[in-house]
C-alpha atoms as a PDB file:
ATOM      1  CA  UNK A   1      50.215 -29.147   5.090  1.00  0.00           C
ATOM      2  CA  UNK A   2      47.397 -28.391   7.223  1.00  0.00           C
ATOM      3  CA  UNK A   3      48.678 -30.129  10.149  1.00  0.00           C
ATOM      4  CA  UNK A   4      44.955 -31.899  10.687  1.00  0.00           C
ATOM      5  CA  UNK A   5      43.940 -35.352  11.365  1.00  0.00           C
ATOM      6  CA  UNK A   6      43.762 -37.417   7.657  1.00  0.00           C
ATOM      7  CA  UNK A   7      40.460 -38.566   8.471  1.00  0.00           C
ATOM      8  CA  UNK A   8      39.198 -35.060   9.600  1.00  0.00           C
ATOM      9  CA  UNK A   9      40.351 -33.405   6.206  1.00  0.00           C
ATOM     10  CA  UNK A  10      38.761 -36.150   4.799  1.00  0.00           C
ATOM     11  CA  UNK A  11      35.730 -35.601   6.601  1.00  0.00           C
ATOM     12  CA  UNK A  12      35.644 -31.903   5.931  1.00  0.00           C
ATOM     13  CA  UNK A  13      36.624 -32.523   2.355  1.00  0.00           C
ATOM     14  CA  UNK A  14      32.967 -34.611   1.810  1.00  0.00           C
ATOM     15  CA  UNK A  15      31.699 -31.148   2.046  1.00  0.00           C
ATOM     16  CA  UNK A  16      32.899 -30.276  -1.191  1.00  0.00           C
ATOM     17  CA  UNK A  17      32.959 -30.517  -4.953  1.00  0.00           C
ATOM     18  CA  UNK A  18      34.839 -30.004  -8.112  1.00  0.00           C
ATOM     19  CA  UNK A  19      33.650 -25.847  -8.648  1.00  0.00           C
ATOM     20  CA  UNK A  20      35.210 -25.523  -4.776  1.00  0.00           C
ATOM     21  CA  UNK A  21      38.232 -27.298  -5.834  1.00  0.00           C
ATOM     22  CA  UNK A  22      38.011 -30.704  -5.221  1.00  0.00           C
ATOM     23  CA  UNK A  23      38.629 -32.945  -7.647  1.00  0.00           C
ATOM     24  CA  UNK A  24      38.715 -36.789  -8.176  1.00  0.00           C
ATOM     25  CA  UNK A  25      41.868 -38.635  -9.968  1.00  0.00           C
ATOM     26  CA  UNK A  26      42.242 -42.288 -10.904  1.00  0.00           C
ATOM     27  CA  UNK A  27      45.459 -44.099 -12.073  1.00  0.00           C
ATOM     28  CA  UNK A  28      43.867 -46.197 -14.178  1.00  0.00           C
ATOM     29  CA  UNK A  29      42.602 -45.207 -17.841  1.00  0.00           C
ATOM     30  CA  UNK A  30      40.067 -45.596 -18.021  1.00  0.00           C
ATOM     31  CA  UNK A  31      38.622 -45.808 -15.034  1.00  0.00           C
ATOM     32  CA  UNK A  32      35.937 -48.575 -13.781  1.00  0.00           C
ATOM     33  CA  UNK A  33      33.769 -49.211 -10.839  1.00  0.00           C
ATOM     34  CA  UNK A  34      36.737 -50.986  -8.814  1.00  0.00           C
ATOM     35  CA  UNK A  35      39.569 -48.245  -9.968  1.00  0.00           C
ATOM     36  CA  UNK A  36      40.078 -46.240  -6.180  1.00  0.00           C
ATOM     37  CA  UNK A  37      39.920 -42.431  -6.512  1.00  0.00           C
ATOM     38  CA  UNK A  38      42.463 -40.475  -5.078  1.00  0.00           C
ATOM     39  CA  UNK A  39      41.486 -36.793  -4.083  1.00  0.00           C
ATOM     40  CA  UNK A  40      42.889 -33.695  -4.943  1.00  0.00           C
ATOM     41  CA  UNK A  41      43.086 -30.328  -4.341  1.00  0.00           C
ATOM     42  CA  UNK A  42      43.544 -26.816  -6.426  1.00  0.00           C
ATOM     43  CA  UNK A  43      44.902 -24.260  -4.703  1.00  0.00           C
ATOM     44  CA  UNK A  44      41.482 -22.547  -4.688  1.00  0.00           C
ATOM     45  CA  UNK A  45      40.323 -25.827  -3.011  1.00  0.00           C
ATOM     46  CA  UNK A  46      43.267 -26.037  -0.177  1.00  0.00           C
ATOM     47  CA  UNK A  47      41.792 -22.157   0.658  1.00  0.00           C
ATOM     48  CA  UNK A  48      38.339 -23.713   0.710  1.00  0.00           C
ATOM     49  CA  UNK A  49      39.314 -26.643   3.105  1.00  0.00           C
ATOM     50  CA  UNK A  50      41.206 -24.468   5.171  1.00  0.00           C
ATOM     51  CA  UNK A  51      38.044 -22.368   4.981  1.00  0.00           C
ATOM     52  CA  UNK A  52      35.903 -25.652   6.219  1.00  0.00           C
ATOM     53  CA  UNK A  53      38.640 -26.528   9.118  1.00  0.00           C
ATOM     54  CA  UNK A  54      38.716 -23.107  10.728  1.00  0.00           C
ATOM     55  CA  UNK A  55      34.754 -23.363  10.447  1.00  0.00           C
ATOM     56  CA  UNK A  56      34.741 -26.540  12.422  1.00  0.00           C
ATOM     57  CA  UNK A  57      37.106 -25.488  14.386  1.00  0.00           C
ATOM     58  CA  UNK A  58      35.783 -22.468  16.169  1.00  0.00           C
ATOM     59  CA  UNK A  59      32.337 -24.934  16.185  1.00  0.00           C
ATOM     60  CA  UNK A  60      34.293 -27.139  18.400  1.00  0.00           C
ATOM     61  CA  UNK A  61      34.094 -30.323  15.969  1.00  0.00           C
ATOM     62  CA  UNK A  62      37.094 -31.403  15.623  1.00  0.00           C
ATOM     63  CA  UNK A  63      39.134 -33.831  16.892  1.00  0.00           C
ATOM     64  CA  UNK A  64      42.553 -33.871  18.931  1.00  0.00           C
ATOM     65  CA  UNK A  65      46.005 -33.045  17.676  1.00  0.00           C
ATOM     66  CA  UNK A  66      48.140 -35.352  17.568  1.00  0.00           C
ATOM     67  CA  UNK A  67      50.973 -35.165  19.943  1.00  0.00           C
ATOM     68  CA  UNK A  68      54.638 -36.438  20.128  1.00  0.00           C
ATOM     69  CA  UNK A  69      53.445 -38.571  23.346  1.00  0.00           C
ATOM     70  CA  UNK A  70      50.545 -39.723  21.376  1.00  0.00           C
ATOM     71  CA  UNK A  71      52.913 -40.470  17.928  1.00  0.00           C
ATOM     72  CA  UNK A  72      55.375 -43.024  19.808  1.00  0.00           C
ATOM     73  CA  UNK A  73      55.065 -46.806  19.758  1.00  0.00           C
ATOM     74  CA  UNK A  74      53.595 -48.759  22.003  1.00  0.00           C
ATOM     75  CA  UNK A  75      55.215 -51.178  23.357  1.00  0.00           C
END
Protein backbone atom coordinates (compact mmCIF):
# COMPACT_ATOMS: atom_id res chain seq x y z
CA UNK A 1 0.00 0.00 0.00
CA UNK A 2 2.85 2.12 0.65
CA UNK A 3 5.03 0.58 -1.82
CA UNK A 4 8.08 0.46 1.00
CA UNK A 5 10.42 -2.18 2.00
CA UNK A 6 8.46 -4.65 4.84
CA UNK A 7 11.27 -4.32 7.05
CA UNK A 8 11.51 -0.45 6.64
CA UNK A 9 7.70 0.02 7.57
CA UNK A 10 8.50 -2.13 10.18
CA UNK A 11 11.29 -0.18 11.24
CA UNK A 12 9.46 3.10 11.02
CA UNK A 13 6.45 1.53 12.64
CA UNK A 14 8.76 0.91 16.14
CA UNK A 15 8.34 4.57 16.30
CA UNK A 16 4.92 4.34 17.25
CA UNK A 17 2.12 3.43 19.60
CA UNK A 18 -1.48 2.63 20.06
CA UNK A 19 -2.78 6.77 20.51
CA UNK A 20 -0.80 7.16 16.84
CA UNK A 21 -2.56 4.23 15.55
CA UNK A 22 -0.72 1.32 15.98
CA UNK A 23 -2.07 -1.38 17.46
CA UNK A 24 -1.10 -5.00 18.45
CA UNK A 25 -3.47 -8.18 17.53
CA UNK A 26 -3.03 -11.81 18.53
CA UNK A 27 -4.98 -14.87 17.17
CA UNK A 28 -4.95 -16.56 20.09
CA UNK A 29 -7.42 -15.84 23.15
CA UNK A 30 -6.05 -15.27 25.25
CA UNK A 31 -2.93 -14.40 24.52
CA UNK A 32 0.48 -15.68 26.29
CA UNK A 33 4.11 -14.93 26.21
CA UNK A 34 4.71 -17.30 23.03
CA UNK A 35 1.31 -16.07 21.09
CA UNK A 36 3.17 -13.76 17.96
CA UNK A 37 1.60 -10.29 17.56
CA UNK A 38 0.61 -9.21 14.37
CA UNK A 39 0.53 -5.32 13.79
CA UNK A 40 -2.02 -3.18 12.68
CA UNK A 41 -2.91 -0.08 11.52
CA UNK A 42 -6.03 2.57 11.81
CA UNK A 43 -6.40 4.70 9.22
CA UNK A 44 -5.18 7.54 11.48
CA UNK A 45 -2.08 5.29 11.93
CA UNK A 46 -1.43 4.50 7.96
CA UNK A 47 -1.43 8.73 7.82
CA UNK A 48 1.03 8.62 10.70
CA UNK A 49 3.41 6.01 9.02
CA UNK A 50 3.16 7.65 5.88
CA UNK A 51 3.94 10.71 8.00
CA UNK A 52 7.23 8.74 9.46
CA UNK A 53 8.29 7.43 5.74
CA UNK A 54 8.21 10.81 4.03
CA UNK A 55 10.22 12.01 7.25
CA UNK A 56 12.90 9.47 6.63
CA UNK A 57 12.73 9.89 3.41
CA UNK A 58 13.68 13.45 2.73
CA UNK A 59 16.45 12.50 5.79
CA UNK A 60 17.90 10.16 3.34
CA UNK A 61 17.33 6.90 5.62
CA UNK A 62 15.86 4.73 3.77
CA UNK A 63 16.63 1.99 1.89
CA UNK A 64 16.36 1.03 -1.96
CA UNK A 65 13.25 0.27 -3.95
CA UNK A 66 12.88 -2.65 -5.06
CA UNK A 67 13.10 -3.12 -8.73
CA UNK A 68 11.74 -5.62 -11.37
CA UNK A 69 15.61 -6.54 -12.08
CA UNK A 70 16.10 -6.85 -8.43
CA UNK A 71 12.48 -9.03 -7.93
CA UNK A 72 13.54 -11.95 -10.48
CA UNK A 73 15.06 -15.28 -9.50
CA UNK A 74 18.27 -16.11 -9.42
CA UNK A 75 19.32 -18.67 -11.04
Amino acid sequence: MLEEDDDFLRDCSIEMFSEDGCLSAYDDYPASELSEPIVVFTEKGIDNLRQIVDERTAAGDTPPKPTAENRRPKS
